[in-house]
N, C-alpha and C. Protein backbone atom coordinates (compact mmCIF):
# COMPACT_ATOMS: atom_id res chain seq x y z
N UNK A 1 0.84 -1.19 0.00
CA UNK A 1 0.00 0.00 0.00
C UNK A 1 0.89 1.25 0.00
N UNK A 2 0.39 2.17 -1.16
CA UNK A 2 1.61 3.19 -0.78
C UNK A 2 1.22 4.13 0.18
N UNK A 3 2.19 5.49 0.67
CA UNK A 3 2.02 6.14 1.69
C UNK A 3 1.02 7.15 0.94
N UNK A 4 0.36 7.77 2.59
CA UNK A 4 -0.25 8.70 1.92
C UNK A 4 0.61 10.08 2.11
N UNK A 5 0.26 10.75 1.04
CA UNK A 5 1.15 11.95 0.54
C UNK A 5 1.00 13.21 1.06
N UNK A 6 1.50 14.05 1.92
CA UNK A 6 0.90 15.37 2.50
C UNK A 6 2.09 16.27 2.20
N UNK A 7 1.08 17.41 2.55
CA UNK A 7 2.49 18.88 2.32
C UNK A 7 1.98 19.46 3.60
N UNK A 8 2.58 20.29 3.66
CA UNK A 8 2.67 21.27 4.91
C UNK A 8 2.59 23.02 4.75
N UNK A 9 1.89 23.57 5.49
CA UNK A 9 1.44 24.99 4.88
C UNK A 9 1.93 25.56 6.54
N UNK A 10 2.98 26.57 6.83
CA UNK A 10 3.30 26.94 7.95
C UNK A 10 4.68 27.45 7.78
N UNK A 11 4.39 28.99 8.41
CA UNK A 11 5.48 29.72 7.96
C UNK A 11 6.48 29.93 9.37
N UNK A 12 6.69 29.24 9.97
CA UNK A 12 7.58 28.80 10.97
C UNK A 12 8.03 27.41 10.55
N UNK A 13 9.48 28.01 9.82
CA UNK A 13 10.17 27.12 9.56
C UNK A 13 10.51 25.77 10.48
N UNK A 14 10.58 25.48 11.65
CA UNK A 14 11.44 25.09 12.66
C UNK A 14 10.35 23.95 12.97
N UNK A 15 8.86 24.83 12.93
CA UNK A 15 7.37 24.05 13.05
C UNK A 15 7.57 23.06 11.79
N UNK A 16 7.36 23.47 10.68
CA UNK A 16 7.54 22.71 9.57
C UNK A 16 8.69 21.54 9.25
N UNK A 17 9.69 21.63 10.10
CA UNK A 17 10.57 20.57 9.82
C UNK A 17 10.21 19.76 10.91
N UNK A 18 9.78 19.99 11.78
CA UNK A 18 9.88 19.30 12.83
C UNK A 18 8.50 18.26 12.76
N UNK A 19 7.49 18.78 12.45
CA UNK A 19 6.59 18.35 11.40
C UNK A 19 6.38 16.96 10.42
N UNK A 20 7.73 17.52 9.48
CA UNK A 20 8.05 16.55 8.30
C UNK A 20 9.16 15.59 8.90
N UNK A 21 9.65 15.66 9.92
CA UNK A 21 10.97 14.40 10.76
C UNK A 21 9.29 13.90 11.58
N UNK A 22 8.64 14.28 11.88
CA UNK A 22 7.79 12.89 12.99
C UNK A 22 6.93 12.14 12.32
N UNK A 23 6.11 13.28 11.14
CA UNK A 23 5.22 12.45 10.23
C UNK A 23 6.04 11.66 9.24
N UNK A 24 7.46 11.93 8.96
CA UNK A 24 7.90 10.69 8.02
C UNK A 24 8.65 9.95 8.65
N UNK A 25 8.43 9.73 10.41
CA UNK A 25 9.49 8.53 11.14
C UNK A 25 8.00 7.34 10.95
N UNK A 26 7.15 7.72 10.17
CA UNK A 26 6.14 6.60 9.91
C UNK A 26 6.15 6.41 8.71
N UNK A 27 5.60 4.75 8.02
CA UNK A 27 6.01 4.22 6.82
C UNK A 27 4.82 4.54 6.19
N UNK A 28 3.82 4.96 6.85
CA UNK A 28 2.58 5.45 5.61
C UNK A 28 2.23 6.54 5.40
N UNK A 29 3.56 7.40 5.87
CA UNK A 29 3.28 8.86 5.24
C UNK A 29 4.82 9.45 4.67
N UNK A 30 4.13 9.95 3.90
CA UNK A 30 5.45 11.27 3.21
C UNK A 30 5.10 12.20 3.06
N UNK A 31 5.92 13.59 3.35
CA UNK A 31 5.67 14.80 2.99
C UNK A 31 6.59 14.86 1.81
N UNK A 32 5.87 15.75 0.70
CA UNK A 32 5.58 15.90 -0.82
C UNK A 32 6.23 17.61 -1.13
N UNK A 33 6.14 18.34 0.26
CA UNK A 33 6.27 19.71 0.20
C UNK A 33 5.98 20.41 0.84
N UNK A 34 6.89 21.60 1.56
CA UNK A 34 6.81 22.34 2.42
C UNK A 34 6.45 23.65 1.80
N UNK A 35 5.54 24.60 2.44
CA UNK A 35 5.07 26.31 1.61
C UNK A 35 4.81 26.62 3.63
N UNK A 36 5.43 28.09 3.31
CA UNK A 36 5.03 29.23 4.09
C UNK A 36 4.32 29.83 4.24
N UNK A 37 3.48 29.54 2.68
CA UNK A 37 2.23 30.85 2.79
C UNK A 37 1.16 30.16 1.91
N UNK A 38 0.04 30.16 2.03
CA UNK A 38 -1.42 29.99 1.06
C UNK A 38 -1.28 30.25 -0.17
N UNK A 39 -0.28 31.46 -0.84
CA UNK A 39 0.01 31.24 -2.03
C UNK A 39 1.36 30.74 -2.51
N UNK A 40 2.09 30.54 -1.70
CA UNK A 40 3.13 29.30 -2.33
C UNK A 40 2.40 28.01 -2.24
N UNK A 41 1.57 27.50 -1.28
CA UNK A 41 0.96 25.96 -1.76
C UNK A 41 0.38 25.98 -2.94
N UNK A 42 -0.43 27.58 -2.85
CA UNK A 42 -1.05 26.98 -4.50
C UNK A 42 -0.47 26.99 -5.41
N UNK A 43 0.89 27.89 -5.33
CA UNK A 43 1.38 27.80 -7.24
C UNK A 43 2.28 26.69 -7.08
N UNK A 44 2.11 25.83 -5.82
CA UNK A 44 3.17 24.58 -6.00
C UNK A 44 2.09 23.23 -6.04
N UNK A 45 1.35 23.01 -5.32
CA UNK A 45 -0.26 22.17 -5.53
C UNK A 45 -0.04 21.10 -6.35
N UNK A 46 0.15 21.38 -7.64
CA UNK A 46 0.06 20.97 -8.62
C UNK A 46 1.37 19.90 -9.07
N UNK A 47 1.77 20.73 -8.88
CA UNK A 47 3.88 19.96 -8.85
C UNK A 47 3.66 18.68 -7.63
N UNK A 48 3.10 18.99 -6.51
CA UNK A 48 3.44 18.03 -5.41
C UNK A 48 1.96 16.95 -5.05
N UNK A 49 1.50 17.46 -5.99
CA UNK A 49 -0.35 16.46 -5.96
C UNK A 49 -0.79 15.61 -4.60
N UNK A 50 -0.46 16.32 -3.46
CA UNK A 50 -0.77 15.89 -1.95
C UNK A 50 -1.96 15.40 -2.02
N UNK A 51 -2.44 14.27 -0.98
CA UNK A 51 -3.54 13.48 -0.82
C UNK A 51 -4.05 14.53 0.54
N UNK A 52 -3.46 14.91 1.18
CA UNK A 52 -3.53 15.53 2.61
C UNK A 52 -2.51 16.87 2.51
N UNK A 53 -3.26 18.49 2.94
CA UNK A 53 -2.90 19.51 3.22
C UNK A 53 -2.69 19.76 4.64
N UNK A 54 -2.05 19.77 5.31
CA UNK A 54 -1.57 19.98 6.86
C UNK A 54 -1.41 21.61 7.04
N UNK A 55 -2.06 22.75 7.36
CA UNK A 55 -1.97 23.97 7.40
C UNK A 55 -2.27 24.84 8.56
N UNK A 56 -1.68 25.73 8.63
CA UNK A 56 -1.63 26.74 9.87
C UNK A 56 -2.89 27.75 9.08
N UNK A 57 -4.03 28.00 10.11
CA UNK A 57 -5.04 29.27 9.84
C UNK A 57 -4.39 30.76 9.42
N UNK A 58 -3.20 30.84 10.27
CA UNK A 58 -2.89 32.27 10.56
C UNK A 58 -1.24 32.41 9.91
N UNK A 59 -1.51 32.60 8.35
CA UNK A 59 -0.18 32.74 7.75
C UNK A 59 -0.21 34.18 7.04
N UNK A 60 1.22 34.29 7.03
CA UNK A 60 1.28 35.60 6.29
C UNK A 60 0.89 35.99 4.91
N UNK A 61 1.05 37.21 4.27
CA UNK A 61 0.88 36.96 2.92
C UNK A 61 -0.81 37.60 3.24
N UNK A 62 -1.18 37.64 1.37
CA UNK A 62 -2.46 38.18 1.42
C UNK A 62 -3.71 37.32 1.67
N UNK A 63 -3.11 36.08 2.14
CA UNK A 63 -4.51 35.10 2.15
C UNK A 63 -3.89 33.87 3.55
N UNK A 64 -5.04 34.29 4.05
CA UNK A 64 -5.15 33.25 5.24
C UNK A 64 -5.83 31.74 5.43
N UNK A 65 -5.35 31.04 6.10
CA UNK A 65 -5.95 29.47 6.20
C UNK A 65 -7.17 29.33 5.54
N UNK A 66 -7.73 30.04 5.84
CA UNK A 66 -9.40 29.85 5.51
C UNK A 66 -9.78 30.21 4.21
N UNK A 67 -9.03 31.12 3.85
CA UNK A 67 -9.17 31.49 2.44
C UNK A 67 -8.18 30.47 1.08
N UNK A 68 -7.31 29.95 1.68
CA UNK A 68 -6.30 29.62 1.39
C UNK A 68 -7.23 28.04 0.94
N UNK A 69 -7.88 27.55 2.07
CA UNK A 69 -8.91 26.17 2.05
C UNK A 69 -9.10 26.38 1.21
N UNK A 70 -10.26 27.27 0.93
CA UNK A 70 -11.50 27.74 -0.07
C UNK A 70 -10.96 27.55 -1.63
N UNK A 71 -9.67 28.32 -1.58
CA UNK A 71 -8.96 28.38 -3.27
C UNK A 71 -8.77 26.86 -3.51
N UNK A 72 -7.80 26.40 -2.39
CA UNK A 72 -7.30 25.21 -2.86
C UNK A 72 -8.26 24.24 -3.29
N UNK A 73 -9.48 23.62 -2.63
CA UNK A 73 -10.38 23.29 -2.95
C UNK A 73 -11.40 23.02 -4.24
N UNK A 74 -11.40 24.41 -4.28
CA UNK A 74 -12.27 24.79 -5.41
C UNK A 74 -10.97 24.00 -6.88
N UNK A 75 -9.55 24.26 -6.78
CA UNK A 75 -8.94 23.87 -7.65
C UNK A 75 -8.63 22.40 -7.82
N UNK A 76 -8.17 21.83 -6.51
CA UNK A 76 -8.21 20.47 -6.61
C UNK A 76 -9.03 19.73 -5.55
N UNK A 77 -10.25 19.45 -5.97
CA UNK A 77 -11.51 19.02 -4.68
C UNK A 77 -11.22 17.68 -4.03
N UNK A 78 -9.78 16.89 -4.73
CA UNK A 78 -9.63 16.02 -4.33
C UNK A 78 -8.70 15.75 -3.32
N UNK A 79 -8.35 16.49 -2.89
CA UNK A 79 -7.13 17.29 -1.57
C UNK A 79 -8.33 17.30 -0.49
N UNK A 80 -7.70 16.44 0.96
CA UNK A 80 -8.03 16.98 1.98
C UNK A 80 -7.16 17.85 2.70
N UNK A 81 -8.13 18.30 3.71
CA UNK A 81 -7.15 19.68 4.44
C UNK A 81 -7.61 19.40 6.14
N UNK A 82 -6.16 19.24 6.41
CA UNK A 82 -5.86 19.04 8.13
C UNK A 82 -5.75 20.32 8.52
N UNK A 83 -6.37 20.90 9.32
CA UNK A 83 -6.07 22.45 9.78
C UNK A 83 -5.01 22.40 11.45
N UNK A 84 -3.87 22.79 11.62
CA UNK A 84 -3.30 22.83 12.72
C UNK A 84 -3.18 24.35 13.57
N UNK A 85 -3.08 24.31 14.08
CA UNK A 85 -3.45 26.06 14.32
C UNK A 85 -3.12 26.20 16.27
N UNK A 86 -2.40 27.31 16.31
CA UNK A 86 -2.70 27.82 17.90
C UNK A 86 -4.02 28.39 18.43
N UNK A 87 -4.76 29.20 16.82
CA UNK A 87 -5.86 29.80 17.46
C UNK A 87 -6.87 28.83 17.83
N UNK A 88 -7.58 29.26 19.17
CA UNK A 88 -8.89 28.83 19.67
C UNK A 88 -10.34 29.47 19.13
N UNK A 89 -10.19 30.48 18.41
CA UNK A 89 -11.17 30.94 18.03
C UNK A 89 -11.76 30.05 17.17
N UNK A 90 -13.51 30.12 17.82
CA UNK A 90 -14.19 28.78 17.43
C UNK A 90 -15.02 29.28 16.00
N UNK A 91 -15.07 30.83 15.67
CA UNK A 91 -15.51 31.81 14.60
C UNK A 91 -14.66 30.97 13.24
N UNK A 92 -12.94 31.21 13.74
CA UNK A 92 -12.25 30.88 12.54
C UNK A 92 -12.12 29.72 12.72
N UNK A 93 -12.25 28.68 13.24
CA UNK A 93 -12.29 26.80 12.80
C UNK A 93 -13.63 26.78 12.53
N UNK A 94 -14.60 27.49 12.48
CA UNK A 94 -15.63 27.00 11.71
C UNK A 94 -16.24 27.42 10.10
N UNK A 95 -15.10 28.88 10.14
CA UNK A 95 -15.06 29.46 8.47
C UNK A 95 -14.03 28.26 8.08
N UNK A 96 -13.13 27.53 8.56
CA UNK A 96 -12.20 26.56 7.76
C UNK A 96 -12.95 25.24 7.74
N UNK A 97 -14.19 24.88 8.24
CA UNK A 97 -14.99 24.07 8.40
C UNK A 97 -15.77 23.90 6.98
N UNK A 98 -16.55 25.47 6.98
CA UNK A 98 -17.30 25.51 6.00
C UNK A 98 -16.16 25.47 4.86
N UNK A 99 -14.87 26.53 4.58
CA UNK A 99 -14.28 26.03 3.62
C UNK A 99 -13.97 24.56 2.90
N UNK A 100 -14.28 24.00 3.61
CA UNK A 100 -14.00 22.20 2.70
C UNK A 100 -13.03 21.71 3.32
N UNK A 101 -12.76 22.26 5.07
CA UNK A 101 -11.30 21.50 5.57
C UNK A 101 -12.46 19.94 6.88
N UNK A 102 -11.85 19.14 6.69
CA UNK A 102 -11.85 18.00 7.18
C UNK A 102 -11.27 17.43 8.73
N UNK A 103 -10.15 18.38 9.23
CA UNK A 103 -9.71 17.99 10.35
C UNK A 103 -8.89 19.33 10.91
N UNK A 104 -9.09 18.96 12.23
CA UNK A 104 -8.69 20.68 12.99
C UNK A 104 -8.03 20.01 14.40
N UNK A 105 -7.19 20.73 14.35
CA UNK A 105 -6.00 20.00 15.26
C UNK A 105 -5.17 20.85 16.23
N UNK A 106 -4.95 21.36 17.53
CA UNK A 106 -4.89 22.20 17.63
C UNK A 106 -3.47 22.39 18.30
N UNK A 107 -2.46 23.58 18.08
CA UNK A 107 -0.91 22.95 18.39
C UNK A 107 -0.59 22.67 19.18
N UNK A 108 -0.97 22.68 20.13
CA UNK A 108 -0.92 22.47 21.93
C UNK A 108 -1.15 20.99 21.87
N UNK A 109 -1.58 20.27 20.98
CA UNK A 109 -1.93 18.91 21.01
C UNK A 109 -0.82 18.09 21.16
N UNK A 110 -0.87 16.74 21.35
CA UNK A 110 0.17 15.93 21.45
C UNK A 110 0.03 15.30 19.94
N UNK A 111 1.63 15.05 19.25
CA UNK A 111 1.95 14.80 18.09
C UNK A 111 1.01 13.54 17.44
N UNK A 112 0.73 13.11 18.23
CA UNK A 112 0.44 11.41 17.96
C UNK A 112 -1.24 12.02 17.42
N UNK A 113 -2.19 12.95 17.81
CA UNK A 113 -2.77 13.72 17.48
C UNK A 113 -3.14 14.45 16.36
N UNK A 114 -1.40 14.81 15.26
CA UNK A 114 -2.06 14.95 14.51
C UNK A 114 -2.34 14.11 13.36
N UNK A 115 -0.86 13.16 13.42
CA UNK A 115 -0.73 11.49 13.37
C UNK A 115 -1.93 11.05 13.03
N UNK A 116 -3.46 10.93 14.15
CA UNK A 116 -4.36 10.48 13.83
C UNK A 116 -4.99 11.05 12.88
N UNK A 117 -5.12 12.53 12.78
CA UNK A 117 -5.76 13.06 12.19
C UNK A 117 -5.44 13.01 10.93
N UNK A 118 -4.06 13.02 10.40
CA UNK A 118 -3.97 12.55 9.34
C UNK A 118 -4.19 11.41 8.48
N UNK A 119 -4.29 10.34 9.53
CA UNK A 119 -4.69 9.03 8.83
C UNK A 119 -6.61 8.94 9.06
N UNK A 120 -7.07 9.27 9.57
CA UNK A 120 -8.38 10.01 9.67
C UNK A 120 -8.89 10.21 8.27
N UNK A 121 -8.20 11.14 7.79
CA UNK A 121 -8.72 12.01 7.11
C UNK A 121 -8.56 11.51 5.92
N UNK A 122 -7.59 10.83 5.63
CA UNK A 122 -6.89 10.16 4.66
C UNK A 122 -7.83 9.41 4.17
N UNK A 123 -8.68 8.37 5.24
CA UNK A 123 -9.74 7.43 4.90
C UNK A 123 -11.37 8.24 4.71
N UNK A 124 -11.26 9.70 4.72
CA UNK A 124 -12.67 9.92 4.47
C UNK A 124 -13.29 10.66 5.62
N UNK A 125 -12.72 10.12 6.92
CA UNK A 125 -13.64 10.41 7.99
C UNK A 125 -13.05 12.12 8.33
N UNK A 126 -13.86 12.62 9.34
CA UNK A 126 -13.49 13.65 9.87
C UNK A 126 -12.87 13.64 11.48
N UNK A 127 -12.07 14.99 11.81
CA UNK A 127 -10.90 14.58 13.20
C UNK A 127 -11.25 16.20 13.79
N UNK A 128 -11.76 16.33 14.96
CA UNK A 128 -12.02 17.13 15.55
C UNK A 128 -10.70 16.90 16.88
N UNK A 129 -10.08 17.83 17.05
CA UNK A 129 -9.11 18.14 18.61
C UNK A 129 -9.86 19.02 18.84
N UNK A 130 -10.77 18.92 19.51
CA UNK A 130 -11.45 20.29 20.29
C UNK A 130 -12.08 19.76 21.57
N UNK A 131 -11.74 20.66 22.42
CA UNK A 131 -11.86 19.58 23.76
C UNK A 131 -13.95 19.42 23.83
N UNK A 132 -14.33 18.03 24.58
CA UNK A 132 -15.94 18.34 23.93
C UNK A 132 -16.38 18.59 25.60
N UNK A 133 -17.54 19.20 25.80
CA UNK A 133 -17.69 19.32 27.45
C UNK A 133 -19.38 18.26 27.43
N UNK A 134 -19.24 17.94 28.32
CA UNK A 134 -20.41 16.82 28.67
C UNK A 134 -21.87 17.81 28.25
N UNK A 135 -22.86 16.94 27.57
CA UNK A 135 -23.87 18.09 27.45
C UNK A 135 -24.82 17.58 28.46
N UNK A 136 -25.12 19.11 29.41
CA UNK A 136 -25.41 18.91 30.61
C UNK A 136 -27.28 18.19 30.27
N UNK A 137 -27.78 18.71 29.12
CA UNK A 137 -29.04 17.92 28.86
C UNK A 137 -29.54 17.79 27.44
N UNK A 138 -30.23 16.34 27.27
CA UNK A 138 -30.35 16.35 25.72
C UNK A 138 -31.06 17.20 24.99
N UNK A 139 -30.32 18.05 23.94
CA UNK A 139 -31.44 18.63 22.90
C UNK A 139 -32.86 18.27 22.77
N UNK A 140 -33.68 19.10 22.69
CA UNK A 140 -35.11 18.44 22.08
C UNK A 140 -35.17 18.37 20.97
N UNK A 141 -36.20 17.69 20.19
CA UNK A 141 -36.39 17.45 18.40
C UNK A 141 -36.48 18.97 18.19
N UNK A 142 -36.80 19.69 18.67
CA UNK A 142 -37.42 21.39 18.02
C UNK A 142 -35.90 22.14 18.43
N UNK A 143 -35.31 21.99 19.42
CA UNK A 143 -34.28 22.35 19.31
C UNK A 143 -32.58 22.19 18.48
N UNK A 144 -32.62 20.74 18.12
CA UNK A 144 -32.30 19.99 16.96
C UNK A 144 -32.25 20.79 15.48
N UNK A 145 -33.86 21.21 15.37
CA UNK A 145 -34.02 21.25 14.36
C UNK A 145 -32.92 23.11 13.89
N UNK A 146 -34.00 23.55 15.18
CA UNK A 146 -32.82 25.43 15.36
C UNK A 146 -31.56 25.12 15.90
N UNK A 147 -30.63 24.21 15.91
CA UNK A 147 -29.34 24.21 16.31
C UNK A 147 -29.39 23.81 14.14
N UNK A 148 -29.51 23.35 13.42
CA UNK A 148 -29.43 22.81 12.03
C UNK A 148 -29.28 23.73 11.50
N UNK A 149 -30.30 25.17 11.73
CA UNK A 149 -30.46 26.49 10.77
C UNK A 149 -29.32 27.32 11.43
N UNK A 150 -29.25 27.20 12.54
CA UNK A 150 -27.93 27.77 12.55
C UNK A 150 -26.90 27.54 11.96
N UNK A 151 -26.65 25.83 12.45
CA UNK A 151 -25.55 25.75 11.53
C UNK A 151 -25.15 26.09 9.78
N UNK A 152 -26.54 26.21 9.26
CA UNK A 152 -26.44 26.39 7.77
C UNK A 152 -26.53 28.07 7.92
N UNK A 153 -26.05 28.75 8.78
CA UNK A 153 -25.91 30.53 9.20
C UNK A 153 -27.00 31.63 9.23
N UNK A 154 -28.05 30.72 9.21
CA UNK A 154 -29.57 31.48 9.44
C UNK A 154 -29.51 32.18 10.33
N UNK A 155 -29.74 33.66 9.87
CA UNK A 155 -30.51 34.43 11.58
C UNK A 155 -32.15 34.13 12.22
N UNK A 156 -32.20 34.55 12.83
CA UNK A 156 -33.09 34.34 13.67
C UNK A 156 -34.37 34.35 13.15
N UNK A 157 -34.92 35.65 12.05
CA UNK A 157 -35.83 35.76 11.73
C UNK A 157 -36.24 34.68 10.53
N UNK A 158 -34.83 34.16 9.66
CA UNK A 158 -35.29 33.15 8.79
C UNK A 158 -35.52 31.82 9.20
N UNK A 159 -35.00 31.66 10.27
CA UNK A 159 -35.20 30.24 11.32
C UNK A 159 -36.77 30.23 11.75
N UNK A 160 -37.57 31.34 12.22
CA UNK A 160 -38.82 31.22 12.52
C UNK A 160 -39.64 31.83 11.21
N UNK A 161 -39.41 31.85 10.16
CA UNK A 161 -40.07 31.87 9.20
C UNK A 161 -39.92 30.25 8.58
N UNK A 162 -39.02 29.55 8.45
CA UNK A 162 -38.67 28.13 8.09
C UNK A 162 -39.35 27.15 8.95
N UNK A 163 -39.40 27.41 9.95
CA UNK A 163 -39.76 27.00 11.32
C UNK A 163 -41.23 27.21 11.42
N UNK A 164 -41.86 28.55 10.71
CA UNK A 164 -43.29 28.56 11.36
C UNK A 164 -43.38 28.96 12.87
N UNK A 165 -42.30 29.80 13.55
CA UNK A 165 -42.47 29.74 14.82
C UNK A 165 -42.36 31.41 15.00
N UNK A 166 -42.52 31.88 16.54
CA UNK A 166 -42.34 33.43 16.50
C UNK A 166 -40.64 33.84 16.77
N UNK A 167 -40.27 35.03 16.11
CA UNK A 167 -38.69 35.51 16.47
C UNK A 167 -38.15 34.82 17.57
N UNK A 168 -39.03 35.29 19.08
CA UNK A 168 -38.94 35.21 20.63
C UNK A 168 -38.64 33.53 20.66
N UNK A 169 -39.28 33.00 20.48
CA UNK A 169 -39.37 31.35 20.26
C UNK A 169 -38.01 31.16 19.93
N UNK A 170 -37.66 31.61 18.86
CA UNK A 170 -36.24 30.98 18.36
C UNK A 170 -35.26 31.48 19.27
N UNK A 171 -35.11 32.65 19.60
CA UNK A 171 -34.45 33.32 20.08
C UNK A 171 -34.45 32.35 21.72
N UNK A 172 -35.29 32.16 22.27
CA UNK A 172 -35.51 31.06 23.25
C UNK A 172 -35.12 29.56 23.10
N UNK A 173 -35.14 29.11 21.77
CA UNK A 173 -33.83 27.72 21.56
C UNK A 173 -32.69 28.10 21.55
N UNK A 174 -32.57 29.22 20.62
CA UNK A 174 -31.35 29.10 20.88
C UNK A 174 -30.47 29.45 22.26
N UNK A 175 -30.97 29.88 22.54
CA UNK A 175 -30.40 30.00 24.54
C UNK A 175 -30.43 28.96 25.35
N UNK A 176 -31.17 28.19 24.83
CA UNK A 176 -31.31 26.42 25.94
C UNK A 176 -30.32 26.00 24.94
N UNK A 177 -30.31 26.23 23.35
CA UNK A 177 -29.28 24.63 23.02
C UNK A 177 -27.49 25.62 23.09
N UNK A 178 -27.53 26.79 23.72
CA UNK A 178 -25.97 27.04 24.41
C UNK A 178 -25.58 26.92 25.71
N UNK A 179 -26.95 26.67 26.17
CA UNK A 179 -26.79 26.47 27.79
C UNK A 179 -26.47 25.14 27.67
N UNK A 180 -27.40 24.23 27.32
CA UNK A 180 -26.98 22.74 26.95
C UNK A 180 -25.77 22.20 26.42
N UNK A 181 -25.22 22.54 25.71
CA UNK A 181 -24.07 22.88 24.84
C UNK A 181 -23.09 23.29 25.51
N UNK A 182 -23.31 24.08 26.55
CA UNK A 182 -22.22 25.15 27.43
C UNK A 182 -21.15 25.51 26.64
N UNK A 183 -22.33 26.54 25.18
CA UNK A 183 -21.25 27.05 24.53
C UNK A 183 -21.26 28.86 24.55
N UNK A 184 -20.44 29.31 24.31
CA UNK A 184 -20.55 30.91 24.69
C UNK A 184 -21.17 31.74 23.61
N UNK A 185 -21.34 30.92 22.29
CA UNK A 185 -21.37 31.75 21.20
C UNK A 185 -22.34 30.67 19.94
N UNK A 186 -22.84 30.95 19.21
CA UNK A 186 -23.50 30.17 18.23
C UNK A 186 -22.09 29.44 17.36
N UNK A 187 -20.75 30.25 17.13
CA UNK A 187 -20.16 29.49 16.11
C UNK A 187 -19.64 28.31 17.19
N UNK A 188 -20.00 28.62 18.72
CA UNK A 188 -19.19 27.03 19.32
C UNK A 188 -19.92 26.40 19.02
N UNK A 189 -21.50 26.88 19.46
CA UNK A 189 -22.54 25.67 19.56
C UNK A 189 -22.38 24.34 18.07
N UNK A 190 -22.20 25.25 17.20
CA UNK A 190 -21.75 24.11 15.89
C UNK A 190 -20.43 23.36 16.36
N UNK A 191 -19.09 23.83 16.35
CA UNK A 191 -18.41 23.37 16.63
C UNK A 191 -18.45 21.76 17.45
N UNK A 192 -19.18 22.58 18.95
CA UNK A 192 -19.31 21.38 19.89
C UNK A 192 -20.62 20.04 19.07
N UNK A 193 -21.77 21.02 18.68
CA UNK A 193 -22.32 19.83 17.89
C UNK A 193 -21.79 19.22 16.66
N UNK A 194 -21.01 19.68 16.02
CA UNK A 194 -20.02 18.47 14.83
C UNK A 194 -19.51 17.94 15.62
N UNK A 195 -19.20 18.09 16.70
CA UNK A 195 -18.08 16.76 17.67
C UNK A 195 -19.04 15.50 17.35
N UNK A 196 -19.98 16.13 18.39
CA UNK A 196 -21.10 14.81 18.56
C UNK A 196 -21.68 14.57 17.94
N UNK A 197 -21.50 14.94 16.56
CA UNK A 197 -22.33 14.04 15.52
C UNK A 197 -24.35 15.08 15.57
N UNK A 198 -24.24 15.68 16.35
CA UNK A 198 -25.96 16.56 16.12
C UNK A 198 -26.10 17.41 14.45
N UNK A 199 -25.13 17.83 14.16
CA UNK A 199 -24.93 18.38 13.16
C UNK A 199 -24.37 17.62 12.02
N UNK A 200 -24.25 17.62 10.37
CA UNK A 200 -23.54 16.78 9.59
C UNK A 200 -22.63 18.11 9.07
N UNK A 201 -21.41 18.10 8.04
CA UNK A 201 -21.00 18.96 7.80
C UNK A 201 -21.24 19.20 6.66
N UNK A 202 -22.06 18.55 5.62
CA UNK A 202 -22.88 19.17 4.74
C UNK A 202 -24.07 20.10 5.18
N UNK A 203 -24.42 20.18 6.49
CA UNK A 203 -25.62 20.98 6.98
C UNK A 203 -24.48 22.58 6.92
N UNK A 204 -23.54 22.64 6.89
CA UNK A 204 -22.46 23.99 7.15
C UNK A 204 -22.84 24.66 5.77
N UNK A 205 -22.32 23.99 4.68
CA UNK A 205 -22.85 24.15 3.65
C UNK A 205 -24.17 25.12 2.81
């Protein structure tokens, strides 16, 4: 079986080698190519035909992780994308979500971590490192349904027009499914529900 093939997007050199010595002390991976920036992967992409993109959100240059997804994607849809990143912001892992990235990994993690995530991803599935917090009570079906329109970025008023329900109403799920959730913000509440499977990531879409 041959290895699967990844590059690396991260403009800390020192990160990037260190990177390409742990993921290739294993026999089913190789790195294909190292880039600093969102637009050196892409005008190199092509030259190094990676099965797996390994990338930092927050690179220099005129285009960032998320944008950087989005291009690459759209050019070769057959590339997955491992996102590695220091940031916690749950806003920007979920614009790299919707961009077409597959696994989010976060650097504080232990190596073996992203290891999985790469072979994860490799087979199709998706790899969340995001720590998940117990949900203190189960969603209801009606709440289910307004945690869904969120995730597809509905405000409030098109959720209770879709819904058939009043503004106040929605505005009232959505406050039980973040309390439930014990998330601070609507882009966690997705986040934490792609962990657990409440959400699909074609619903982002």
């Amino acid at each position: 079986m041959s290895p699967v093939t990844v590059a690396l997007v991260d403009d800390h050199r020192v990160v990037a080698r260190s990177l390409k010595l742990f993921l290739e002390s294993f026999d089913d991976i190789r790195v294909v190519g190292m880039a600093a920036s969102g637009e050196e992967l892409l005008e190199r992409v092509d030259d190094w035909q990676p099965q797996i993109v390994v990338q930092d959100l927050l690179l220099p240059g005129g285009i960032d992780g998320v944008e950087t997804t989005r291009r690459l994607l759209q050019r070769s849809p057959q590339v997955k994308v491992v996102v590695l990143t220091a940031s916690t912001d749950e806003a920007r892992m979920l614009g790299a979500l919707r961009a077409g990235a597959l696994g989010y990994v976060r650097k504080d993690a232990e190596p073996e971590t992203l290891l999985a995530a790469v072979r994860a991803v490799a087979r199709g599935r998706m790899y969340f490192d995001a720590p998940a917090t117990p949900v203190q009570e189960e969603l209801t079906a009606r709440e289910l349904e307004v945690l869904r329109h969120v995730a597809m970025g509905r405000p409030n008023k098109e959720i209770a027009d879709a819904l058939g329900i009043g503004e106040e109403t929605v505005k009232t799920h959505v406050g039980n499914i973040l309390g439930k959730l014990q998330a601070e913000n609507r882009a966690q509440a997705i986040v934490h529900a792609l962990k657990r499977g409440l959400v699909l990531l074609e619903e982002l879409e």
